[in-house]
N, C-alpha and C. Protein backbone atom coordinates (compact mmCIF):
# COMPACT_ATOMS: atom_id res chain seq x y z
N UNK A 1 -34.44 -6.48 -0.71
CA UNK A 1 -33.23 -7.16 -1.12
C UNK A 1 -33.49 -8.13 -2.27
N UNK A 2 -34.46 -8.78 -2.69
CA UNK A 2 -35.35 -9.65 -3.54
C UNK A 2 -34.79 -8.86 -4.81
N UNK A 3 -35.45 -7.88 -4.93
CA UNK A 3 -35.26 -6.93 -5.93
C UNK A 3 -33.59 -6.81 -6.61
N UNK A 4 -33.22 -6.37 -5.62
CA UNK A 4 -31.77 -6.55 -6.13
C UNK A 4 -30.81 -7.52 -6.96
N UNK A 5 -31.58 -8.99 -5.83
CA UNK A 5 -30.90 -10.16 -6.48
C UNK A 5 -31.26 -10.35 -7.68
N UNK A 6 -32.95 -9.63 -8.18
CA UNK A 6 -33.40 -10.45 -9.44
C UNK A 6 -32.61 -9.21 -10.35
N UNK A 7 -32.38 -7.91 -9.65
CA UNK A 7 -31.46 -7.16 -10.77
C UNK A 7 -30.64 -8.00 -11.40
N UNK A 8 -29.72 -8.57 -10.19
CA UNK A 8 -28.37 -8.87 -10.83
C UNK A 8 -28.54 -9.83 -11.72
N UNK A 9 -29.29 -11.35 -10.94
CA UNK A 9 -29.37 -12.35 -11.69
C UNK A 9 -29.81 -11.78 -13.38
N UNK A 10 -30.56 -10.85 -13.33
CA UNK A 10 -31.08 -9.99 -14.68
C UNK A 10 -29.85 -9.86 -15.73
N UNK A 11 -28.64 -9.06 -14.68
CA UNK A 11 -27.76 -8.43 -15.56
C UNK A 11 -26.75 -9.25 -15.91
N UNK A 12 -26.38 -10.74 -15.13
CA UNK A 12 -26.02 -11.80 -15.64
C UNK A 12 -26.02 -13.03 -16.61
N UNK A 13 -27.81 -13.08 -16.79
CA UNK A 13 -28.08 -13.86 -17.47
C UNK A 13 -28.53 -13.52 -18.55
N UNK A 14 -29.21 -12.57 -18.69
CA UNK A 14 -30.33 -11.38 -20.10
C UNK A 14 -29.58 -10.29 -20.45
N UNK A 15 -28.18 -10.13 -20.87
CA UNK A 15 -27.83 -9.35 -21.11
C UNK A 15 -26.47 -10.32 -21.77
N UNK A 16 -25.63 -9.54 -22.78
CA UNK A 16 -24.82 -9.90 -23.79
C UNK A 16 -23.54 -8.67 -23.23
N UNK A 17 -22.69 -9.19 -22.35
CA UNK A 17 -22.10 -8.32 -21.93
C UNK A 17 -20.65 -8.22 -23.30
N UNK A 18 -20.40 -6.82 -22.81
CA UNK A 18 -19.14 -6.54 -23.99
C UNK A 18 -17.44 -6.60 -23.00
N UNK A 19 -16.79 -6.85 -23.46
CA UNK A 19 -15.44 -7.28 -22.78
C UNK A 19 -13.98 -6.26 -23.30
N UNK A 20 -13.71 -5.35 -22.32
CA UNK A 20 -13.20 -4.37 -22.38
C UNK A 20 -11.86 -5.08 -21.92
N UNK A 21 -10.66 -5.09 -22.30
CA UNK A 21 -9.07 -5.87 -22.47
C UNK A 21 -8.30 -4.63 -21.65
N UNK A 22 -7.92 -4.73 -20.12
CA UNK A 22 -7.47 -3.28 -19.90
C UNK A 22 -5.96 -3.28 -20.27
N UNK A 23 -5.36 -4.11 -20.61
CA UNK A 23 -3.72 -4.34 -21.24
C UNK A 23 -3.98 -4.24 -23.05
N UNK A 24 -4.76 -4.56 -23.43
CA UNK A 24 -4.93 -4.53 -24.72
C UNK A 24 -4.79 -3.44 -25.44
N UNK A 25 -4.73 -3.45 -26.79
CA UNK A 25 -4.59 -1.90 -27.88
C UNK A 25 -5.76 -1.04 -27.70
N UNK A 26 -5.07 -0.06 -27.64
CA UNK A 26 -6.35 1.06 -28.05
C UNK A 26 -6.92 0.82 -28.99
N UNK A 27 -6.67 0.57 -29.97
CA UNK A 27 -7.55 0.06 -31.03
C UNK A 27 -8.79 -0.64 -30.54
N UNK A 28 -8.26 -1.83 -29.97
CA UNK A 28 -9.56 -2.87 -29.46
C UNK A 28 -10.25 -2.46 -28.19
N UNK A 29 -10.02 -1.75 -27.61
CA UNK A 29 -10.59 -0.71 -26.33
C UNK A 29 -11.65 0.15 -27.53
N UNK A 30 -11.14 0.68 -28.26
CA UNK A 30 -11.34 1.82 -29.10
C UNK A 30 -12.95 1.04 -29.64
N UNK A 31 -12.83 -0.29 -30.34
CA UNK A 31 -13.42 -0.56 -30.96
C UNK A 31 -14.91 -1.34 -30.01
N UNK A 32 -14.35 -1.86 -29.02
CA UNK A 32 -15.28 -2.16 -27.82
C UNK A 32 -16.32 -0.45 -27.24
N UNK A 33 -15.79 0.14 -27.42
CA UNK A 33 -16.66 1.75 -27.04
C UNK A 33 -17.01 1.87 -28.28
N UNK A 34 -16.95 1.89 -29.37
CA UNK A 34 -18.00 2.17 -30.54
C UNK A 34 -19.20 0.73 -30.39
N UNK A 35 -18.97 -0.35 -30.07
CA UNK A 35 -19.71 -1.26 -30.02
C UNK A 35 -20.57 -1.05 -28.84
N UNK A 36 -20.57 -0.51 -27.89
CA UNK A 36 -21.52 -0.22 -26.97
C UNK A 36 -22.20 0.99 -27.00
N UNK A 37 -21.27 2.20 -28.22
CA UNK A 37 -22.50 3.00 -28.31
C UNK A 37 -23.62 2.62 -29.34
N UNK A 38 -23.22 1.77 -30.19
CA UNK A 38 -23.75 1.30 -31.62
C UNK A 38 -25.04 0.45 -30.09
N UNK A 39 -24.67 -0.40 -29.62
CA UNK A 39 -25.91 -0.92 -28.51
C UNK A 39 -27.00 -0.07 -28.12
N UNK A 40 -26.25 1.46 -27.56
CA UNK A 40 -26.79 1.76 -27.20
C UNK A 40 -27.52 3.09 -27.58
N UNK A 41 -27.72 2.83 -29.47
CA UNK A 41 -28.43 3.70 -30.70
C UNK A 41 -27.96 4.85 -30.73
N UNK A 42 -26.89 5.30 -29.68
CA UNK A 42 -25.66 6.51 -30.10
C UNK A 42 -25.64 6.87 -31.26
N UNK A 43 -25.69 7.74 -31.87
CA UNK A 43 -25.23 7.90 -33.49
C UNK A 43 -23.92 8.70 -33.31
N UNK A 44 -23.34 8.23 -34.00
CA UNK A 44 -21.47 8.25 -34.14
C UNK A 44 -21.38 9.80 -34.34
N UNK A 45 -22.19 10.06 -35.50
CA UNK A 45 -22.12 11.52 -36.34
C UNK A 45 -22.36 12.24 -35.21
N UNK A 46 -23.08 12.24 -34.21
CA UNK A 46 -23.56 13.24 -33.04
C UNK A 46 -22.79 13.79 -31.95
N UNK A 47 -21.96 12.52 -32.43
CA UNK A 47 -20.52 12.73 -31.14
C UNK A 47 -19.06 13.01 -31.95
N UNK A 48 -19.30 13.17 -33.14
CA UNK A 48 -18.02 13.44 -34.10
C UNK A 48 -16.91 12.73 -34.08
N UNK A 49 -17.15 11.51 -33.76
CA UNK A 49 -16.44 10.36 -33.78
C UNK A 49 -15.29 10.47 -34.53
N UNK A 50 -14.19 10.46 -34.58
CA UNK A 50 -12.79 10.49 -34.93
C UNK A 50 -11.78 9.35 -34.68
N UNK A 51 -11.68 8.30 -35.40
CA UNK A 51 -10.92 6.93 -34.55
C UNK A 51 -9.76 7.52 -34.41
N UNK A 52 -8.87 7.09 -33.28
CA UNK A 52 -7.73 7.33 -32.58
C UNK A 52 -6.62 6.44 -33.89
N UNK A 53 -6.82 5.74 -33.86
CA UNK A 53 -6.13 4.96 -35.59
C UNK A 53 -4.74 4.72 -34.55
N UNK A 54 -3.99 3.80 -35.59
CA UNK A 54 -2.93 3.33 -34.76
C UNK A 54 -1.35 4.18 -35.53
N UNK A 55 -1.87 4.95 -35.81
CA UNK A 55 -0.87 5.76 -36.30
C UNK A 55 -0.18 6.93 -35.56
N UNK A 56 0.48 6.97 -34.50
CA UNK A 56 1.17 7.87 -34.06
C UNK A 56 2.61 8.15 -33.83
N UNK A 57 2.89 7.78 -35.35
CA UNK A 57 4.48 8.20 -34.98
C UNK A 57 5.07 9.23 -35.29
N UNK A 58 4.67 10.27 -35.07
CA UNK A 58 4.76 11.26 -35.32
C UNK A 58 4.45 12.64 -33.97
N UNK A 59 4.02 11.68 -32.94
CA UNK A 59 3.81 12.45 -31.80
C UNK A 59 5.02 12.86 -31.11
N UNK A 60 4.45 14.48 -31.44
CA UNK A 60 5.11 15.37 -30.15
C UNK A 60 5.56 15.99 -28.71
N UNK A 61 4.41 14.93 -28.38
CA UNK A 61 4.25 14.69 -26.65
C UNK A 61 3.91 13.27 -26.70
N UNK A 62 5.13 13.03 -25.88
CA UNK A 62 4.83 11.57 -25.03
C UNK A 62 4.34 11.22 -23.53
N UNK A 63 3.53 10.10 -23.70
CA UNK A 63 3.37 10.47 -22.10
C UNK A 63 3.14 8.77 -21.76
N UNK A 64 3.86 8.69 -20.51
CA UNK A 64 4.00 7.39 -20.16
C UNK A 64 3.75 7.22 -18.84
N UNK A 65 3.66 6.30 -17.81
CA UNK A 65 3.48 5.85 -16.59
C UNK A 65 3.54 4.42 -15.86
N UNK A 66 3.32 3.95 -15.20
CA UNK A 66 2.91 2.51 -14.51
C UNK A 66 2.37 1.99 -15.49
N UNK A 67 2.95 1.43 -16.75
CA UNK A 67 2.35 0.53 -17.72
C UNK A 67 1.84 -0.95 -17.20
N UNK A 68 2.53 -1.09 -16.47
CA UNK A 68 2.23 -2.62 -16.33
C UNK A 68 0.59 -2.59 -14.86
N UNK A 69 0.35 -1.21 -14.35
CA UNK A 69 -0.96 -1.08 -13.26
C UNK A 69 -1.79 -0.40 -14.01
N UNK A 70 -2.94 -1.55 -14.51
CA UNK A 70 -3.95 -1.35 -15.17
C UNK A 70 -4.74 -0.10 -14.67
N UNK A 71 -4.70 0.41 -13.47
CA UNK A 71 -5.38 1.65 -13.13
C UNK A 71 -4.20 3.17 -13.65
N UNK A 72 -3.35 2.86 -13.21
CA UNK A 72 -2.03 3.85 -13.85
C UNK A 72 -2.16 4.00 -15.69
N UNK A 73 -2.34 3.04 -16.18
CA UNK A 73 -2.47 2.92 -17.30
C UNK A 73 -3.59 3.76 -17.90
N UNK A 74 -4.46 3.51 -17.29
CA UNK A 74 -6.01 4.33 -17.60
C UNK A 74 -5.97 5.23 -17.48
N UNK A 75 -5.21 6.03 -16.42
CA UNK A 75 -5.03 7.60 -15.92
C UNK A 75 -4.21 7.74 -17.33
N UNK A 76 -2.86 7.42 -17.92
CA UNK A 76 -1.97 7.56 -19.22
C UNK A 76 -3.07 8.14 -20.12
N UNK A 77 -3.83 6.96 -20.49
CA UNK A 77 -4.35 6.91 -21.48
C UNK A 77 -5.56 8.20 -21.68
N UNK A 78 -6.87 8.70 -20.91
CA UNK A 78 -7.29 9.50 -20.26
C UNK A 78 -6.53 11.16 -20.68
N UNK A 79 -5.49 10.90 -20.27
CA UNK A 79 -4.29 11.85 -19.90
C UNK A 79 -3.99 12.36 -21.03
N UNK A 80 -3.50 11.23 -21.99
CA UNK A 80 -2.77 11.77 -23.12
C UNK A 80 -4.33 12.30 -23.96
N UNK A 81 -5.62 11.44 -23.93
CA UNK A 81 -6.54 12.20 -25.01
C UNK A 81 -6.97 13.61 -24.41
N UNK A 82 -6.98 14.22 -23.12
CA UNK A 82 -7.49 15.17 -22.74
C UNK A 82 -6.13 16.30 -23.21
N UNK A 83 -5.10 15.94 -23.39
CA UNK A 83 -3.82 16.23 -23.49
C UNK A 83 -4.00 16.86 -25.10
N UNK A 84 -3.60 15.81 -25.96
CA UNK A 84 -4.32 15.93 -27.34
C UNK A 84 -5.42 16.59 -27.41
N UNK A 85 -6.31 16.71 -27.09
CA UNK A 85 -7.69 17.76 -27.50
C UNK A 85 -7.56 19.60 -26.72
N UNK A 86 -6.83 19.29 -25.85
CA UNK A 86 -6.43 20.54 -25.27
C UNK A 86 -5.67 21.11 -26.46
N UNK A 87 -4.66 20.55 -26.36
CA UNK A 87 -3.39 21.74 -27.30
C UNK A 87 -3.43 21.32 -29.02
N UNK A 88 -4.16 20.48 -29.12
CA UNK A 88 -4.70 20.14 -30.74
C UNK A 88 -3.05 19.47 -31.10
N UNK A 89 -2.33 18.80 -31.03
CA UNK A 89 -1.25 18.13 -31.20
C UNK A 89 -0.73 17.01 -30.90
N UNK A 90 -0.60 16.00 -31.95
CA UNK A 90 -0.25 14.68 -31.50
C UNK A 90 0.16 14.09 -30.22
N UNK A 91 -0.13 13.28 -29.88
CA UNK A 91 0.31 12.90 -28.31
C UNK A 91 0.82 11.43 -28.45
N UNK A 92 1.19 10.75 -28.08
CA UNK A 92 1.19 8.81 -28.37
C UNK A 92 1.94 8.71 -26.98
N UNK A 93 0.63 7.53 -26.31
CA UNK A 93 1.49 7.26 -24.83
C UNK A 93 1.99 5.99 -25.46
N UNK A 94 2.98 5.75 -24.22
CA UNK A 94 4.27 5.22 -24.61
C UNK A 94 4.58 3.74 -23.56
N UNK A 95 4.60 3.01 -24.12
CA UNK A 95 3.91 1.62 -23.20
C UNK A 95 5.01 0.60 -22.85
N UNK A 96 6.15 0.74 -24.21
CA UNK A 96 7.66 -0.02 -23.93
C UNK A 96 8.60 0.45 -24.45
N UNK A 97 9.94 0.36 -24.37
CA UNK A 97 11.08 0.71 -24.88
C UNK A 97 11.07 0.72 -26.20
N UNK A 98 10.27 -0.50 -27.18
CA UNK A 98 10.39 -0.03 -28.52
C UNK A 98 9.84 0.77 -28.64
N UNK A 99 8.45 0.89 -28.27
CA UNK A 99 7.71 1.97 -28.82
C UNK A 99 8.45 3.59 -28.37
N UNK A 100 9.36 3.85 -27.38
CA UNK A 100 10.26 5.03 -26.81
C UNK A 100 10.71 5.23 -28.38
N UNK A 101 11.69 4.07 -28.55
CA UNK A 101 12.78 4.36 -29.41
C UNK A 101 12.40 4.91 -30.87
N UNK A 102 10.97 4.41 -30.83
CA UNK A 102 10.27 4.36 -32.79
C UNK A 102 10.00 6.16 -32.43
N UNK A 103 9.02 6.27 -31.29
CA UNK A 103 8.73 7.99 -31.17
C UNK A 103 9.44 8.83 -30.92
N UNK A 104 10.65 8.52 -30.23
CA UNK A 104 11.56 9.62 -29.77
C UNK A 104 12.29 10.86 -30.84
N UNK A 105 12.25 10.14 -32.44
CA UNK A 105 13.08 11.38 -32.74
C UNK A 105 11.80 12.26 -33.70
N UNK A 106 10.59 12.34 -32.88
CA UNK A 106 9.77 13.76 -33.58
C UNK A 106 8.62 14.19 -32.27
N UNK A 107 9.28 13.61 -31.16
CA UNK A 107 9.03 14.41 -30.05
C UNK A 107 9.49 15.29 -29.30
N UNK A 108 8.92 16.30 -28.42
CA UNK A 108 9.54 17.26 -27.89
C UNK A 108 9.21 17.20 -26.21
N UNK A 109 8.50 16.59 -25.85
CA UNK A 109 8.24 16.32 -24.36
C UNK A 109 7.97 15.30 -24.42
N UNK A 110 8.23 15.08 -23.07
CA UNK A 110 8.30 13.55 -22.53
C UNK A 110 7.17 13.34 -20.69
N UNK A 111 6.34 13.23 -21.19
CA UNK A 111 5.93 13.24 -19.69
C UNK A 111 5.06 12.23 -18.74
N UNK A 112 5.68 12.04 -17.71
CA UNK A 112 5.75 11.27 -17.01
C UNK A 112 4.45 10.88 -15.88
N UNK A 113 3.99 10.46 -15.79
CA UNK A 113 2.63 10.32 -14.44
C UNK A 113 2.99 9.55 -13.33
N UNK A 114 3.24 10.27 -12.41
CA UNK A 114 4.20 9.67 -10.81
C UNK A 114 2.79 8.83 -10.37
N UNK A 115 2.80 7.44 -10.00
CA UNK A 115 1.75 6.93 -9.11
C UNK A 115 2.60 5.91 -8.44
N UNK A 116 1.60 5.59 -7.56
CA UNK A 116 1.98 4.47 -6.36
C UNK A 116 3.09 3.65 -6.99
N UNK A 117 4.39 3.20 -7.02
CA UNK A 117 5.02 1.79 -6.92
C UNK A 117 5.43 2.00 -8.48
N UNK A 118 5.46 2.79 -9.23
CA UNK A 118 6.39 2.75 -10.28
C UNK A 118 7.61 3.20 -10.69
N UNK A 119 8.40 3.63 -9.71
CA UNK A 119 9.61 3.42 -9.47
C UNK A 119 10.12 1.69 -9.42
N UNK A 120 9.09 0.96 -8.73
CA UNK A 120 9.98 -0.75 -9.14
C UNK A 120 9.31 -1.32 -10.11
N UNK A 121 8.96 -0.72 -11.48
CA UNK A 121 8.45 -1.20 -12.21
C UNK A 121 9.34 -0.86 -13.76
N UNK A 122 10.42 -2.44 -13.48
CA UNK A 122 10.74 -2.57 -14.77
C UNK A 122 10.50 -2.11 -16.37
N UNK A 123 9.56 -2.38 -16.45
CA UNK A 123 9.36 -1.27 -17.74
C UNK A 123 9.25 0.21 -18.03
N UNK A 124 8.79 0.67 -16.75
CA UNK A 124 9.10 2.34 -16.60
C UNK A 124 10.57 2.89 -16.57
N UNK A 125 11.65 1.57 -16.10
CA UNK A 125 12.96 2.28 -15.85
C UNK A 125 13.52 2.24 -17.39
N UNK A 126 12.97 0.62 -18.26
CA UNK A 126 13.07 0.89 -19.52
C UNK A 126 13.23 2.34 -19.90
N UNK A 127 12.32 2.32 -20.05
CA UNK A 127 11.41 3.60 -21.21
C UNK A 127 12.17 4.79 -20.77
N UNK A 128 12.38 4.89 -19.43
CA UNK A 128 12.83 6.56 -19.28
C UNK A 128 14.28 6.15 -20.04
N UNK A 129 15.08 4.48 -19.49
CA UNK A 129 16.60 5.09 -19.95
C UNK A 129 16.87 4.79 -21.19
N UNK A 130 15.15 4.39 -22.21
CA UNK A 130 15.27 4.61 -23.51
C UNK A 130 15.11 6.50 -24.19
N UNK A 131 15.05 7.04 -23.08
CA UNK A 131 14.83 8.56 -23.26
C UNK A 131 16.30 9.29 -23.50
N UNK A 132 17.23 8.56 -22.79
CA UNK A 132 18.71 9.18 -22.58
C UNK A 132 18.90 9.98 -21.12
N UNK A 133 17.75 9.62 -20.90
CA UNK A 133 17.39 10.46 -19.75
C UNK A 133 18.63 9.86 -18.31
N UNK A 134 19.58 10.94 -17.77
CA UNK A 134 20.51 10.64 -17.00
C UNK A 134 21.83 10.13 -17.00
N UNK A 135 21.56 10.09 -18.79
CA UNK A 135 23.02 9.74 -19.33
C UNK A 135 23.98 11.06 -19.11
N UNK A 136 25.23 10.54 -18.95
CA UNK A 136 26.49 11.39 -18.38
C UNK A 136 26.88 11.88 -19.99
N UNK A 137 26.95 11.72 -20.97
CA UNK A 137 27.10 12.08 -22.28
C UNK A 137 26.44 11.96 -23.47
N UNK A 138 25.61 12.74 -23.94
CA UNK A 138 25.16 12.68 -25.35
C UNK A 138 25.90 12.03 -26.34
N UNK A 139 25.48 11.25 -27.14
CA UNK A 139 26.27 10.48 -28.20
C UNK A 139 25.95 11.48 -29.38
N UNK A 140 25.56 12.25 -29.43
CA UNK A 140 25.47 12.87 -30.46
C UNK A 140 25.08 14.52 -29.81
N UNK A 141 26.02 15.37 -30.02
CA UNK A 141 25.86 16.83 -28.96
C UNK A 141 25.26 17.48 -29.21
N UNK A 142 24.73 17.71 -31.10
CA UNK A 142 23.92 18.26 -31.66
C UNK A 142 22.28 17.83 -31.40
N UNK A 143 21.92 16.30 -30.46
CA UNK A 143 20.45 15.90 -30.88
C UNK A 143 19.67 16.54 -29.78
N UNK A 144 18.66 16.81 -30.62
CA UNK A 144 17.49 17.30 -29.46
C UNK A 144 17.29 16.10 -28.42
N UNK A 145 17.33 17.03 -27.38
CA UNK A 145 17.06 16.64 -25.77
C UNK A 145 15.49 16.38 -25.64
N UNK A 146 14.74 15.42 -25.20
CA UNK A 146 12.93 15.32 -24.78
C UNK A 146 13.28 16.64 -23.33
N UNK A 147 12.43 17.53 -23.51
CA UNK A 147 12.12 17.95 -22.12
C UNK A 147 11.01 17.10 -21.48
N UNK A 148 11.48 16.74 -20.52
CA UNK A 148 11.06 15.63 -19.35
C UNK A 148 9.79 16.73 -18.63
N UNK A 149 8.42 16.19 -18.30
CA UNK A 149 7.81 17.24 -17.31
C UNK A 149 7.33 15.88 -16.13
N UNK A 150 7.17 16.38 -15.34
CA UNK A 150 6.31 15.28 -14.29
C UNK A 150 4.93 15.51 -13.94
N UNK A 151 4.04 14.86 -14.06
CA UNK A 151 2.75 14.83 -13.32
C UNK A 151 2.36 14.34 -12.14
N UNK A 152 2.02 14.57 -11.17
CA UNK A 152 1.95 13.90 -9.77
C UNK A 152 0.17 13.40 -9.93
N UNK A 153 -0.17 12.12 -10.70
CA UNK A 153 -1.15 11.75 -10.79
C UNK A 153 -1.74 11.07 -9.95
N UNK A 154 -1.15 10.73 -8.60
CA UNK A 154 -1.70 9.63 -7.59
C UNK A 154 -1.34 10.06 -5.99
N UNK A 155 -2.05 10.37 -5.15
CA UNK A 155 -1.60 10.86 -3.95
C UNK A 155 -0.82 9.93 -3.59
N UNK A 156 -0.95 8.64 -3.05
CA UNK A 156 -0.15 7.83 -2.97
C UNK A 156 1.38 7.97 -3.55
N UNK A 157 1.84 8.69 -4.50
CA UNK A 157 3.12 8.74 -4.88
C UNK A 157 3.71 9.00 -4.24
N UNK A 158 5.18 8.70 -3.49
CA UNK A 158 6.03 9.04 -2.69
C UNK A 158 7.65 9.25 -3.23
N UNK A 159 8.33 10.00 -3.71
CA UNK A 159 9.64 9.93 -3.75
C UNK A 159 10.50 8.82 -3.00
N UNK A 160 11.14 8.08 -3.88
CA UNK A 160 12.03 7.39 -2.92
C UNK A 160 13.08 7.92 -1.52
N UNK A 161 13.48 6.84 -0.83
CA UNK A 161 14.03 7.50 0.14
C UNK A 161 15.32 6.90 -0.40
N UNK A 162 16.75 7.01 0.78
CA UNK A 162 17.74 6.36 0.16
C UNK A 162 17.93 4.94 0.41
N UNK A 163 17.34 4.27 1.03
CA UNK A 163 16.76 3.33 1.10
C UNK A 163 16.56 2.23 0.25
N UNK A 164 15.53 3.02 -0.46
CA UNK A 164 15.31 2.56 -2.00
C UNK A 164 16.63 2.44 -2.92
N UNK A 165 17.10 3.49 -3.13
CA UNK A 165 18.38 3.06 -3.90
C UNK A 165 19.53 2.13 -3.81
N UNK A 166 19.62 2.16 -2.33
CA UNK A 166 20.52 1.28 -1.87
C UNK A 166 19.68 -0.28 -2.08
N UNK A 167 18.55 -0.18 -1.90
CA UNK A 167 18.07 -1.62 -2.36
C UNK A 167 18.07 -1.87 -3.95
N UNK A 168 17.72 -0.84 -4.46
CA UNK A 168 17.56 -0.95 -6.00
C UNK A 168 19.21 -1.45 -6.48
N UNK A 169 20.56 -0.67 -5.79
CA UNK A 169 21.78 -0.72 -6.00
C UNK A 169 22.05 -2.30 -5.99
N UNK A 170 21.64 -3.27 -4.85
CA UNK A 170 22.29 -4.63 -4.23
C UNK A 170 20.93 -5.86 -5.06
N UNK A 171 19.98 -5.02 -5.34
CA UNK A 171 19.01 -6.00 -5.95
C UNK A 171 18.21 -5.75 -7.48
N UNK A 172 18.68 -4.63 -7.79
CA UNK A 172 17.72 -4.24 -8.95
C UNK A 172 16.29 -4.05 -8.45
N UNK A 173 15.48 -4.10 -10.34
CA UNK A 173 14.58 -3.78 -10.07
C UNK A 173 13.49 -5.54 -10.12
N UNK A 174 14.25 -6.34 -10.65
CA UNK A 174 13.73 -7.66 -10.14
C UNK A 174 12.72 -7.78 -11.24
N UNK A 175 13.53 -7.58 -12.19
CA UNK A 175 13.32 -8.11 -13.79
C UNK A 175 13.24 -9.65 -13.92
């Protein structure tokens, strides 16, 4: 057990740890993982390094989830690059209502990652009813529709019961 403690005390005190922001930009996520492979004599060229750049407005698939549950978030994020390298086509996950509104008119799917408890999560109800999604009339009859897909990313996910609605109806979502 000796051993262990002097690990840790090791990895606490003799070491220059790097600080990964799990709410923060991809960018600075982005730039924190080149800084730990640069630590750790990675050569960039070997791994064909491609920065993610903050330019995606132009994505064709959206994909959004539990923005505000830093673990939900990670699955998004994960999601959309395995997403992007699969079908070779822009992807940009989608984090708030502005950002819905800036991507929505050069996307064609919209998709969603069901996990634990984001049904009462205010910014998810944003974003979808920045989609148009459940509106009783198109304001415009001619505009392309997002086809909506769902992902069931979390066992834990449960469909609401009616329950839920009737609470959501008398209380919201407690914005």
């Amino acid at each position: 057990m000796d051993d262990v403690k002097k690990a840790y005390v090791w990895l606490r005190d003799a070491l220059n740890p790097l600080y990964l922001s799990r709410f923060g930009s991809a960018e600075k996520r982005e730039l924190t993982v080149v800084e730990m492979l640069k630590r750790s004599k990675v050569s960039m060229n070997v791994l064909g390094y491609v920065s993610c750049g903050p330019l995606q407005s132009k994505a064709r698939i959206l994909i959004t989830g539990s923005v505000a549950d830093a673990e939900a978030l990670a699955t998004c994020e994960v999601f959309q690059i395995l997403v992007q390298r699969h079908l070779r086509t822009e992807c940009a996950l989608v984090r708030s209502e502005k950002e819905m509104v800036a991507y929505r008119p050069w996307a064609y799917y919209f998709v969603v990652l069901f996990s634990r408890g984001m049904l009462r999560d205010p910014h998810f109800a944003q974003i979808l009813l920045a989609t148009g999604a459940g509106a009783e009339e198109a304001e415009d009859a001619t505009a392309r529709h997002l086809e909506i897909v769902t992902v069931s990313a979390d066992a834990g996910f449960e469909f609401p019961s009616a329950e839920f609605y009737n609470e959501l109806a008398v209380n919201g979502l407690g914005q």
